[in-house]
N, C-alpha and C. Protein backbone atom coordinates (compact mmCIF):
# COMPACT_ATOMS: atom_id res chain seq x y z
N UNK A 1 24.52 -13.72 6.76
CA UNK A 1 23.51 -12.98 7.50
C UNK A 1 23.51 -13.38 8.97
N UNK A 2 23.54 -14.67 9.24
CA UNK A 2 23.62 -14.86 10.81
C UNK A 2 24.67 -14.83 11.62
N UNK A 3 25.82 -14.60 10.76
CA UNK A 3 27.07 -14.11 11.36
C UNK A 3 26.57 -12.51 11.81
N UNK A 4 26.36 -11.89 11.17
CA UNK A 4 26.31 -10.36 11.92
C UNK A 4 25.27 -10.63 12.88
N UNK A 5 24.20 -11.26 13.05
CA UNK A 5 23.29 -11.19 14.12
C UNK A 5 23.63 -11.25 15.20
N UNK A 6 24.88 -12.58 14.98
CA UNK A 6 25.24 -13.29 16.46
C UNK A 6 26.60 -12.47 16.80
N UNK A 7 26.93 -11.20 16.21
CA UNK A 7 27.79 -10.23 16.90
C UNK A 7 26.95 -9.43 17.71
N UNK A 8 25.68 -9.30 17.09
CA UNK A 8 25.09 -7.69 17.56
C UNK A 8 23.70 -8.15 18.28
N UNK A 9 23.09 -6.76 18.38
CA UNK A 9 22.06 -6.99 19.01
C UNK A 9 20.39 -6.25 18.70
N UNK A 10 19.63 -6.14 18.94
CA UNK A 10 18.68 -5.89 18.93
C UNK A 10 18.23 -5.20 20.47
N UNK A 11 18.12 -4.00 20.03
CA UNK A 11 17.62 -3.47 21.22
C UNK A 11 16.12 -3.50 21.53
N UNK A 12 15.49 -3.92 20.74
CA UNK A 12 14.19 -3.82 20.76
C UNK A 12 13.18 -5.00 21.12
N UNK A 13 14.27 -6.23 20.10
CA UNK A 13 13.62 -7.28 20.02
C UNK A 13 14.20 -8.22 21.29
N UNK A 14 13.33 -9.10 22.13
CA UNK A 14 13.69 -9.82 23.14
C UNK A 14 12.24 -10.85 22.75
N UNK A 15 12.94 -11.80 23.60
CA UNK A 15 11.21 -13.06 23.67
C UNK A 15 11.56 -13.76 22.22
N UNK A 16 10.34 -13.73 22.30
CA UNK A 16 9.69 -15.05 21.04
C UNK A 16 9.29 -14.33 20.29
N UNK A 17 9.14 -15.01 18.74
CA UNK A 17 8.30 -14.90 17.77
C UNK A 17 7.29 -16.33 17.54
N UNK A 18 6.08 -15.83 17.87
CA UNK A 18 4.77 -17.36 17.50
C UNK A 18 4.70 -17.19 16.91
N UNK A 19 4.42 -18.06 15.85
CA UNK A 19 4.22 -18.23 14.64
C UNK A 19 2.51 -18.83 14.69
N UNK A 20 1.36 -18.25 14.16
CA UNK A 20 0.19 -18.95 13.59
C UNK A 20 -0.44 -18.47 12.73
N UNK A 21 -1.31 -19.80 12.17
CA UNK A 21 -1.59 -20.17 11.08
C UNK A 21 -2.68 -20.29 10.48
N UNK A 22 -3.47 -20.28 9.78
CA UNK A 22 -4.99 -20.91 9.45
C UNK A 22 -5.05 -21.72 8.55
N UNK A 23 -6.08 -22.86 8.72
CA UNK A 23 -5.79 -24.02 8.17
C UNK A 23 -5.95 -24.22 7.01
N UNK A 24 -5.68 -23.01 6.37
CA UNK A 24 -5.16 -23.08 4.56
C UNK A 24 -4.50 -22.89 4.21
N UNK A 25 -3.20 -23.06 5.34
CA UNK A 25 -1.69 -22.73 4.68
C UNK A 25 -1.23 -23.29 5.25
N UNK A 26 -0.19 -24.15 3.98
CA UNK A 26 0.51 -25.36 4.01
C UNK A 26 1.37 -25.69 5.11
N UNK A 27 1.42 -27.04 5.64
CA UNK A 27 2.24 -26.70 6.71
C UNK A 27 4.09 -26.55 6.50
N UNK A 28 4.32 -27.20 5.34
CA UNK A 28 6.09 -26.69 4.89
C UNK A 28 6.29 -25.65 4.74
N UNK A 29 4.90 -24.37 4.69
CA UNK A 29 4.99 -22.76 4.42
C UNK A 29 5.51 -22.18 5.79
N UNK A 30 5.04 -22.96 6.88
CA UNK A 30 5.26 -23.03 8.35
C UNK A 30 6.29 -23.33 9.12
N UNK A 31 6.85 -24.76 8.39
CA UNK A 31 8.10 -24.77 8.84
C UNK A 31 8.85 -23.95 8.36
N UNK A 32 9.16 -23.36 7.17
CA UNK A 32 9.87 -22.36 6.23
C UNK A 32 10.23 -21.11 7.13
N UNK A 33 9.20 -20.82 7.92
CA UNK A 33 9.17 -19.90 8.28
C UNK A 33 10.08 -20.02 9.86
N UNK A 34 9.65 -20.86 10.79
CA UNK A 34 10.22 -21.69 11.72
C UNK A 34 11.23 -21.49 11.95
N UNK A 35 12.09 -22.16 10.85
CA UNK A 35 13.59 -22.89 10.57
C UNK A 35 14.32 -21.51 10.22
N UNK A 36 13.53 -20.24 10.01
CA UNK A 36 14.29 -19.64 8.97
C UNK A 36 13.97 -17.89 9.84
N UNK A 37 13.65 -17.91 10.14
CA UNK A 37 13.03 -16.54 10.42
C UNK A 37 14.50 -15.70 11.43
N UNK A 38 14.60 -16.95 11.95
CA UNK A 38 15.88 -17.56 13.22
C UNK A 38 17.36 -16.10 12.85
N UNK A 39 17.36 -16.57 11.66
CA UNK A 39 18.67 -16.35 10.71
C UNK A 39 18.33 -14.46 10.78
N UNK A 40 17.01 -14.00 10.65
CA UNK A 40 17.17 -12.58 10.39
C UNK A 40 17.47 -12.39 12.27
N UNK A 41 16.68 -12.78 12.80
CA UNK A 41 16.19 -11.92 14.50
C UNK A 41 16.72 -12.64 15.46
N UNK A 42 17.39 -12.12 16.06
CA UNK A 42 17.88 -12.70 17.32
C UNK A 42 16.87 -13.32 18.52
N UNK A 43 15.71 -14.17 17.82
CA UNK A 43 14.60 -14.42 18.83
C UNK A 43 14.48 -15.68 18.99
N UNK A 44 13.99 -16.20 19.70
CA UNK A 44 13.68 -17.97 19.56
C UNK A 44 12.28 -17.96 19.13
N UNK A 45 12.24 -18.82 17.57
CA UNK A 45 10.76 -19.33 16.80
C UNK A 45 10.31 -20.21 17.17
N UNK A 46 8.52 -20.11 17.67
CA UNK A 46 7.70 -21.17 17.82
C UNK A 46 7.09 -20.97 17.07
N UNK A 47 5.98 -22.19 17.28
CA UNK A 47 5.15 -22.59 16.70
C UNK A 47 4.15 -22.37 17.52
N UNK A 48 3.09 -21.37 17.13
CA UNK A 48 1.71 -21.74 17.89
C UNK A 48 0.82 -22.24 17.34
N UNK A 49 -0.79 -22.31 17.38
CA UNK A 49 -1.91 -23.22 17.21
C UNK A 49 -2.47 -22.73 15.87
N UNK A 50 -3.49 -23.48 15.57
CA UNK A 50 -4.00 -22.85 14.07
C UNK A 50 -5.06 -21.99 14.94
N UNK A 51 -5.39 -20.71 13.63
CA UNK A 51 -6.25 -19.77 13.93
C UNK A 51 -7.44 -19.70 13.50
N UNK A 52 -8.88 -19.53 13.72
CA UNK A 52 -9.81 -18.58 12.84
C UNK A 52 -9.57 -17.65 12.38
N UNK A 53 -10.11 -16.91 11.55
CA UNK A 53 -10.10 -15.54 10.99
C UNK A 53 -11.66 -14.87 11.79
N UNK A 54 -11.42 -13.91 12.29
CA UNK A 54 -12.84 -13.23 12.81
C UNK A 54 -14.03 -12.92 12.14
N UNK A 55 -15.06 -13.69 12.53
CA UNK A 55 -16.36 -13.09 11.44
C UNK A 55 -16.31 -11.67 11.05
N UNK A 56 -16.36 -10.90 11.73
CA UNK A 56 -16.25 -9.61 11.49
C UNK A 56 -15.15 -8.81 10.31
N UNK A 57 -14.24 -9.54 10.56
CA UNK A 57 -13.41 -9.37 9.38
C UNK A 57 -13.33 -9.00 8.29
N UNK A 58 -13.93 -10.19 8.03
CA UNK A 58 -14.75 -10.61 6.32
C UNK A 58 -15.68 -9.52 5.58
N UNK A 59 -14.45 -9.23 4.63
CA UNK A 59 -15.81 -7.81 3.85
C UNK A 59 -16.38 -8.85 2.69
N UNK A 60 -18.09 -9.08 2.64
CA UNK A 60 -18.20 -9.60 1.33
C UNK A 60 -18.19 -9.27 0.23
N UNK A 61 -18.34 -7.93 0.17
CA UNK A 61 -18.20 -6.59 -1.32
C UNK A 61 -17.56 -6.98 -1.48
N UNK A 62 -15.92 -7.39 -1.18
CA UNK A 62 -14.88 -7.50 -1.31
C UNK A 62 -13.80 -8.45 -1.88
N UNK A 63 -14.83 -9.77 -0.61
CA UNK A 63 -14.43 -10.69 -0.69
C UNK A 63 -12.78 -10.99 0.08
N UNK A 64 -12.63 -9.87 0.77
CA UNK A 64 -11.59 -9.98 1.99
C UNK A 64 -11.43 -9.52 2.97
N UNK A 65 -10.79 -9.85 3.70
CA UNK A 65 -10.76 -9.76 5.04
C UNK A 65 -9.87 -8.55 5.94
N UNK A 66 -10.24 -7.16 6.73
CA UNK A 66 -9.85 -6.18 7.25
C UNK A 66 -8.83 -6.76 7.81
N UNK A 67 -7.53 -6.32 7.56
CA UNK A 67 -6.07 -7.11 8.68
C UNK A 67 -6.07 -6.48 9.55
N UNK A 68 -6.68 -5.02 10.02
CA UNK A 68 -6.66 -4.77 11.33
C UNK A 68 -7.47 -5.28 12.16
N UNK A 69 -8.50 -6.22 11.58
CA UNK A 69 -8.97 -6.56 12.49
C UNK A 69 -8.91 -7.85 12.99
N UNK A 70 -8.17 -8.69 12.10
CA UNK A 70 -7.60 -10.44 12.24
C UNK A 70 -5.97 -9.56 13.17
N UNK A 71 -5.68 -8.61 13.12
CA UNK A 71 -4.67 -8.30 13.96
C UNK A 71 -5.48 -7.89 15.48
N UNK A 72 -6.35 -7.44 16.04
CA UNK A 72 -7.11 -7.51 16.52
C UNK A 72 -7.12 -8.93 17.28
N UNK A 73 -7.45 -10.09 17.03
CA UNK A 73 -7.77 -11.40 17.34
C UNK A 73 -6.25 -11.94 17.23
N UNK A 74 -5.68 -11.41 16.99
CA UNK A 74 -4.15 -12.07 17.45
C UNK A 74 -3.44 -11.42 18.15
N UNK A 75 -3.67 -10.32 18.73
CA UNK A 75 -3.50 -9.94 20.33
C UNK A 75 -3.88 -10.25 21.23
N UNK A 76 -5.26 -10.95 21.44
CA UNK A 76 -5.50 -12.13 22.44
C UNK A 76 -4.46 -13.41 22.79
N UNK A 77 -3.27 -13.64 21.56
CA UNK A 77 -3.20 -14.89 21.62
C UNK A 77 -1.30 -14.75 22.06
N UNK A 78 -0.70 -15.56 23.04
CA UNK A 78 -0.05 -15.77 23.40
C UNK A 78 0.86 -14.41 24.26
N UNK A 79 2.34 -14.64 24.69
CA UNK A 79 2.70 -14.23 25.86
C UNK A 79 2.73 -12.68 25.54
N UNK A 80 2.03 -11.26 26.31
CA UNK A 80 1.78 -10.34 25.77
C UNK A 80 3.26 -9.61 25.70
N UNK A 81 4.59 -9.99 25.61
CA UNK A 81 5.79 -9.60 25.90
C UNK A 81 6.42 -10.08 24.38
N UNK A 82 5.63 -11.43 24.13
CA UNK A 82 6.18 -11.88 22.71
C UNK A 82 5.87 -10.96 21.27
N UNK A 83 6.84 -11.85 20.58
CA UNK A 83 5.83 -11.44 18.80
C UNK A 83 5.40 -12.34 18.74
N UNK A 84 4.19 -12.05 17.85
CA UNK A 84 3.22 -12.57 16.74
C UNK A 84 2.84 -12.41 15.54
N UNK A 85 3.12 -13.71 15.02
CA UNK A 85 3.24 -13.17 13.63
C UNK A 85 1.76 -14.36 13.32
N UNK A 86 1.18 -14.14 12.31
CA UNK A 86 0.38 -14.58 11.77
C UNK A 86 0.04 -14.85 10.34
N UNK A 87 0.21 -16.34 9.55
CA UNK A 87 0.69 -16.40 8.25
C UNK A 87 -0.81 -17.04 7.64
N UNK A 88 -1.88 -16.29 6.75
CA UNK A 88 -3.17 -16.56 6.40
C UNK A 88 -3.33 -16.78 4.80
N UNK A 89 -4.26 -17.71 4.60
CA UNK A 89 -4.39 -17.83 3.19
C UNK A 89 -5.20 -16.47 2.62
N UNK A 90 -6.07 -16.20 3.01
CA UNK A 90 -7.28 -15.20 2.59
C UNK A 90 -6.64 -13.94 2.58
N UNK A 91 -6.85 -13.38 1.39
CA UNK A 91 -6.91 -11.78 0.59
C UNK A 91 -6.99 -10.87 1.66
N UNK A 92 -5.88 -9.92 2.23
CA UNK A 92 -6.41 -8.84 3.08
C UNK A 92 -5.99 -7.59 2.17
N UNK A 93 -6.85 -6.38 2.64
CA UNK A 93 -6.73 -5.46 2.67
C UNK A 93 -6.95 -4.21 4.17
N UNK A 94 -6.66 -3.21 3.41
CA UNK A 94 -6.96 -2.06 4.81
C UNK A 94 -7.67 -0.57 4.05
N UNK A 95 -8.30 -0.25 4.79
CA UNK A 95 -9.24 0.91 4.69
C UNK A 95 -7.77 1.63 3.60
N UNK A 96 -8.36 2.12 2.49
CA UNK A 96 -7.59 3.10 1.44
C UNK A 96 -6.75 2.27 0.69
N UNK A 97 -6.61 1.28 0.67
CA UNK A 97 -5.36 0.35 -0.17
C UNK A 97 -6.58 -0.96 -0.73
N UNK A 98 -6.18 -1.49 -2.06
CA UNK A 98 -6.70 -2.30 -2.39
C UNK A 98 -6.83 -3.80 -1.62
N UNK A 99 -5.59 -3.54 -1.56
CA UNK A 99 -4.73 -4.85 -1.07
C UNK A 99 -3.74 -4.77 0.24
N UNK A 100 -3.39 -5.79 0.71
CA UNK A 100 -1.88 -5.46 1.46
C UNK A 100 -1.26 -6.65 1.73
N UNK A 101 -0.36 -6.96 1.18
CA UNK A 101 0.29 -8.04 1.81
C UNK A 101 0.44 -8.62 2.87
N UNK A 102 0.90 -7.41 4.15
CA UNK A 102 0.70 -7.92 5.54
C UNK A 102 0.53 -6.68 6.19
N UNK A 103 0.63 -6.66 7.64
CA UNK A 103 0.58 -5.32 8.28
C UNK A 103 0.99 -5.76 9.93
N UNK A 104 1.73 -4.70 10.28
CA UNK A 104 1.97 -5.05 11.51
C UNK A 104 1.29 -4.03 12.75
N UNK A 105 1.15 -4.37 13.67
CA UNK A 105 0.28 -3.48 14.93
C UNK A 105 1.83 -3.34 16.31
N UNK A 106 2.52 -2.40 15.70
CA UNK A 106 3.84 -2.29 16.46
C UNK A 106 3.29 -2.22 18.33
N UNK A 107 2.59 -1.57 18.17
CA UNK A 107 2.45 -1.75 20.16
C UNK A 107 2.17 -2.70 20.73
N UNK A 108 1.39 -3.36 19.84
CA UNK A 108 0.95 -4.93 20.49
C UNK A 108 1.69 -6.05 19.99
N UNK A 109 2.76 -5.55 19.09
CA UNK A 109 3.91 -6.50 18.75
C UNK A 109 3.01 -8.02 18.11
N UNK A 110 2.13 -7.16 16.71
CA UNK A 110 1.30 -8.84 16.46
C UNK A 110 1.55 -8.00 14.88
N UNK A 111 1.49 -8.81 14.01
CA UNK A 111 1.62 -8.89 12.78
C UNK A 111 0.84 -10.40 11.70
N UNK A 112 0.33 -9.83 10.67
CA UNK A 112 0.28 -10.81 9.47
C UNK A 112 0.76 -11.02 8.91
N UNK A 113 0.69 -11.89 8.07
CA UNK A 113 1.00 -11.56 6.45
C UNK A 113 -0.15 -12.69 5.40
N UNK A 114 -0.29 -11.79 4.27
CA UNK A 114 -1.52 -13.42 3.63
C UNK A 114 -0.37 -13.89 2.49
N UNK A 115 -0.99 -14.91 2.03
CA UNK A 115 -0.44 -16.01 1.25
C UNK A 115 -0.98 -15.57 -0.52
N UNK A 116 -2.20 -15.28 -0.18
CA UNK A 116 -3.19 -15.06 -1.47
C UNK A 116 -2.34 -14.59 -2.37
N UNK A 117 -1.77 -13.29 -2.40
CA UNK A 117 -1.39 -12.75 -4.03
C UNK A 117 0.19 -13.02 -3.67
N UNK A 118 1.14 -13.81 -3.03
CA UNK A 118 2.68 -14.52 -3.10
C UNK A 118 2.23 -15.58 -3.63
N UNK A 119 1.12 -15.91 -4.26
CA UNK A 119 1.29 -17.45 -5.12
C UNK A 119 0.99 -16.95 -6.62
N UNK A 120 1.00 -15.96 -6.81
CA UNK A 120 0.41 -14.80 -8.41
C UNK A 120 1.64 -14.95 -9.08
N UNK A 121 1.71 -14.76 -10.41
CA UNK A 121 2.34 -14.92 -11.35
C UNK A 121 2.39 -13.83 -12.16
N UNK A 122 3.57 -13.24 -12.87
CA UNK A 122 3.20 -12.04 -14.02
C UNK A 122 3.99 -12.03 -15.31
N UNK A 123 4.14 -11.56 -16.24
CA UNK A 123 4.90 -11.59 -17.04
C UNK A 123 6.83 -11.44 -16.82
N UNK A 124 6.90 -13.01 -16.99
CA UNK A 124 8.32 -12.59 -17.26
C UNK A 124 8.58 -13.62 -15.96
N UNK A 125 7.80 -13.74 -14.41
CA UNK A 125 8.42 -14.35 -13.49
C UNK A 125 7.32 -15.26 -13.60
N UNK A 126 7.52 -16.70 -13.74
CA UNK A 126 6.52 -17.57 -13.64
C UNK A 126 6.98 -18.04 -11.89
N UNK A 127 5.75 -18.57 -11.41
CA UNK A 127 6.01 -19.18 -10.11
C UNK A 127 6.30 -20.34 -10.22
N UNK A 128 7.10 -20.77 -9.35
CA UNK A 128 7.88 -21.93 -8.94
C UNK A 128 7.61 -22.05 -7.18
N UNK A 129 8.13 -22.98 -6.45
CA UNK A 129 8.24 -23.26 -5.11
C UNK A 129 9.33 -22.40 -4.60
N UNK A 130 10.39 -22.38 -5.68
CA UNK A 130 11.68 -21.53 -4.41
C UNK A 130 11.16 -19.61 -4.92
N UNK A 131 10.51 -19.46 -5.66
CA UNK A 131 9.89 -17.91 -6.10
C UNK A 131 8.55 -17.78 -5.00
N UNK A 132 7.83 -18.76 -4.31
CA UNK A 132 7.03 -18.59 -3.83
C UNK A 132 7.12 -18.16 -2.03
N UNK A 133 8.22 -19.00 -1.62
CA UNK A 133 8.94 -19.41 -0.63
C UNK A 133 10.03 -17.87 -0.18
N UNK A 134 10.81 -17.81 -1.25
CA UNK A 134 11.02 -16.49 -1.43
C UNK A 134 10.48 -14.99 -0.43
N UNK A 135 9.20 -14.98 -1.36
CA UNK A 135 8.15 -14.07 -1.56
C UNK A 135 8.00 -14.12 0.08
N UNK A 136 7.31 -15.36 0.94
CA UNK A 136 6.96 -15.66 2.12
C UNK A 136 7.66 -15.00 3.04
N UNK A 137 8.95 -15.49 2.60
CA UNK A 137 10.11 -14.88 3.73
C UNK A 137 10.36 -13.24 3.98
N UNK A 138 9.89 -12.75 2.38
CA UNK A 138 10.41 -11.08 2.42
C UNK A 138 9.30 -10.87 3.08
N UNK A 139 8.23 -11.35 3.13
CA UNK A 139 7.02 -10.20 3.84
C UNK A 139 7.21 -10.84 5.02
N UNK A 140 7.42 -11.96 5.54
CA UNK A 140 7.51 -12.61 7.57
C UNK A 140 8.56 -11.08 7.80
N UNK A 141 9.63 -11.24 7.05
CA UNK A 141 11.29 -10.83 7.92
C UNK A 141 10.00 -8.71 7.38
N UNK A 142 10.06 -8.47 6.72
CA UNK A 142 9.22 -6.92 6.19
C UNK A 142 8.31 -6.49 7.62
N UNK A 143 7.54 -7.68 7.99
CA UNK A 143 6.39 -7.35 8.87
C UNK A 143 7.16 -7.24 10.70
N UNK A 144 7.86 -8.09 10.54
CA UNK A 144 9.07 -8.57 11.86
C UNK A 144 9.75 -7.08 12.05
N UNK A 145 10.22 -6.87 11.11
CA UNK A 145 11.19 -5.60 10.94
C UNK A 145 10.22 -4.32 11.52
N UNK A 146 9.02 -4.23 10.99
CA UNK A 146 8.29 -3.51 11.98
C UNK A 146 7.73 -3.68 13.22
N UNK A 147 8.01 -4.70 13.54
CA UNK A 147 7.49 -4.61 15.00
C UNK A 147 8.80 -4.68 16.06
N UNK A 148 9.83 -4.40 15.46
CA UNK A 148 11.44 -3.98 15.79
C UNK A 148 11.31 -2.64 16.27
N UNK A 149 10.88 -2.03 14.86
CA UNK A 149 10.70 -0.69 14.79
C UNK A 149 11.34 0.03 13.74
N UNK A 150 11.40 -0.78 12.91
CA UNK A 150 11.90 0.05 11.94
C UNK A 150 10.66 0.69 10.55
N UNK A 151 10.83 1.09 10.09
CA UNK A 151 10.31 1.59 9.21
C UNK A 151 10.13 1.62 7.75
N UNK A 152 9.72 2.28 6.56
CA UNK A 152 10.15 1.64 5.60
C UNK A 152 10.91 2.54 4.97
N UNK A 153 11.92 1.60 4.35
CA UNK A 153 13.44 2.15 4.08
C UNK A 153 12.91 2.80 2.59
N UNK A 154 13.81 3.90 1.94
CA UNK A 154 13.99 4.31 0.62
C UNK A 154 14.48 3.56 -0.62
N UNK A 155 15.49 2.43 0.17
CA UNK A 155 16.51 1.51 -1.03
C UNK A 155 15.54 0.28 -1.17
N UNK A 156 15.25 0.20 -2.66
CA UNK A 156 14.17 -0.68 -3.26
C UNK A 156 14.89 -2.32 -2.97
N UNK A 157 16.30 -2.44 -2.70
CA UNK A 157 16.49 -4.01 -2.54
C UNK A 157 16.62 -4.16 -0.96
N UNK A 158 16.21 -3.34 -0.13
CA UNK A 158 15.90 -3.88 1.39
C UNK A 158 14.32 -4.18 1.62
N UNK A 159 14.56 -5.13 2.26
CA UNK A 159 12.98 -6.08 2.96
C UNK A 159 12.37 -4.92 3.55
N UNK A 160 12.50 -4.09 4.12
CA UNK A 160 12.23 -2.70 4.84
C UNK A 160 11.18 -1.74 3.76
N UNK A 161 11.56 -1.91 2.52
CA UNK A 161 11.40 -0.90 1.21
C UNK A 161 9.84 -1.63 1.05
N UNK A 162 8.64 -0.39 0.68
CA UNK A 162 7.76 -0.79 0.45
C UNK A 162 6.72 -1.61 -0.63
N UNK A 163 6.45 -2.85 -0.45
CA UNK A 163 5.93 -3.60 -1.59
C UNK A 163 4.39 -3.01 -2.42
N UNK A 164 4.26 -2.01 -3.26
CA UNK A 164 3.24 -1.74 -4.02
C UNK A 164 3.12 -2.91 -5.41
N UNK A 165 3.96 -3.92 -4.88
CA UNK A 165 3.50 -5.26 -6.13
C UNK A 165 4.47 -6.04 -5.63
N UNK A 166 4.02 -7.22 -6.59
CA UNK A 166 4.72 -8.40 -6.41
C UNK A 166 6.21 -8.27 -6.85
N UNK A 167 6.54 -7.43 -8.24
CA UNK A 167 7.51 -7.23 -8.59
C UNK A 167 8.81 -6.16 -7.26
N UNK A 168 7.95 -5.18 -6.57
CA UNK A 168 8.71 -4.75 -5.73
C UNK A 168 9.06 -5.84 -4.71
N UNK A 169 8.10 -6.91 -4.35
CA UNK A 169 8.82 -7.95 -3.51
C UNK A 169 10.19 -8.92 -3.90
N UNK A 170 9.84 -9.14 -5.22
CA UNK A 170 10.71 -10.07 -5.90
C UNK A 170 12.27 -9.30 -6.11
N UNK A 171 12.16 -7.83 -6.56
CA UNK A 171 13.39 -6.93 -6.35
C UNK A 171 14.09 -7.12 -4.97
N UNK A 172 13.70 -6.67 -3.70
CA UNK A 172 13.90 -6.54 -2.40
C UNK A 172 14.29 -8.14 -1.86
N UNK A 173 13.53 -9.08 -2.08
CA UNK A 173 14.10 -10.45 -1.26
C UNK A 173 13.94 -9.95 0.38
N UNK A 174 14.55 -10.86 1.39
CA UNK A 174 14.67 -10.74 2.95
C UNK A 174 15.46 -10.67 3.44
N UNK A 175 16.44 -9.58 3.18
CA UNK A 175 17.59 -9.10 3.51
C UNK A 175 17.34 -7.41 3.84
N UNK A 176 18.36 -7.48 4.95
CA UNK A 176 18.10 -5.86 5.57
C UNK A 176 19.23 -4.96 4.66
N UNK A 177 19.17 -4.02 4.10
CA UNK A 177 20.02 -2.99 3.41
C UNK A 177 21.52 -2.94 4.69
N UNK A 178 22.27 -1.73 4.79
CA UNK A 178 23.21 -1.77 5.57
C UNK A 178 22.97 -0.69 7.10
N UNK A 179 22.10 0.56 5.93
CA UNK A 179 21.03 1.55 6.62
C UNK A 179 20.12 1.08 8.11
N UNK A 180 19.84 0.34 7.17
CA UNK A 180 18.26 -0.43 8.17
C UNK A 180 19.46 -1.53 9.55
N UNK A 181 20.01 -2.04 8.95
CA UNK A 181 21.23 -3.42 9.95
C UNK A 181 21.53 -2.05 10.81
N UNK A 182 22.16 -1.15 10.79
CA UNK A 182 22.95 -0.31 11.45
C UNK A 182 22.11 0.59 12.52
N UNK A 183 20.69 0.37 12.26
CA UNK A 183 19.46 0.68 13.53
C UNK A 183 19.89 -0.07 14.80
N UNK A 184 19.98 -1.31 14.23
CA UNK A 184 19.68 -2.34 15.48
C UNK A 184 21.09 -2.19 15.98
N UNK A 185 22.21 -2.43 15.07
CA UNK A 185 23.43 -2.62 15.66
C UNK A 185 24.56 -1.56 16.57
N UNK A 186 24.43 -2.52 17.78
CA UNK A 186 25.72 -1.93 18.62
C UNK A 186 26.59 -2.17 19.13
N UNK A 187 27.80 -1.35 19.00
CA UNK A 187 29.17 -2.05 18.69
C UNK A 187 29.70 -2.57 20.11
């Protein structure tokens, strides 16, 4: 995978990716991400500060938290040219969806992702550390990929392809199809 990166290019992506956090997620979930994110995007990974989540956020009916609007509060935060990615323990959803894994805000180049249902378990895949870790990476490199600009792909084993469960994450992994690689790449 990082052999084709370091031929090609990204027309889109330049700068940094920050990385932050809230202080209920682990910090090896952090480095994971760090050390590794590197390998999909031609960007240099930091590390930024730990986060709040916005009062406002917080639905209590619910018991989770609006990601457009913790995306919201992470457009305040660092160089407005960079990405931002933002990795949270707490349950999000968005207006019409139960749930969502993550979501990205492509103009303001800021993105989530939560932790909550990548630590779930179902018949047949029990969790482990490298199934969990996994999981982390397809939705960072899924959410990244949109704020590239890409979109979501049709082929169920690209990171691109949309997660309506855990099982569609675990199919897909964090790898770009050949479709989706051939956006960015120029010869």
């Amino acid at each position: 995978m990082s052999t084709f990166w370091s031929r090609s290019i990204f027309a889109t992506m330049q700068g940094t990716i920050w990385l932050y956090f809230t202080a209920d997620v682990e910090h090896p979930v952090v480095e994971l991400l760090e050390s590794r994110l590197a390998g999909f995007f031609p960007c240099t990974v930091r590390l930024g500060e730990q986060i709040g989540l916005p009062k406002n956020a917080f639905v209590p009916s619910r018991g989770q938290y609006r990601a457009s609007l913790v995306l919201q509060r992470l457009r305040e935060l660092g160089p407005s040219g960079d990405f931002r990615l933002a990795i949270i323990g707490a349950d999000l959803f968005e207006a019409g969806l139960n749930f969502v894994f993550g979501q990205a805000d492509v103009l303001h180049r800021c993105a989530v992702i939560s932790l909550k249902r990548l630590h779930m378990e179902y018949p047949g895949r029990p969790l482990t550390r490298g199934v969990f870790c996994h999981r982390v990476l397809t939705e960072a490199v899924h959410e990244i990929g949109h704020l590239a600009g890409l979109g979501h792909c049709p082929d169920p084993t690209c990171v691109m392809h949309f997660s309506n469960s855990l099982i569609d994450t675990d199919r897909k992994g964090p790898g770009f199809c050949k479709n989706c690689r051939s956006l960015f790449y120029k010869p």
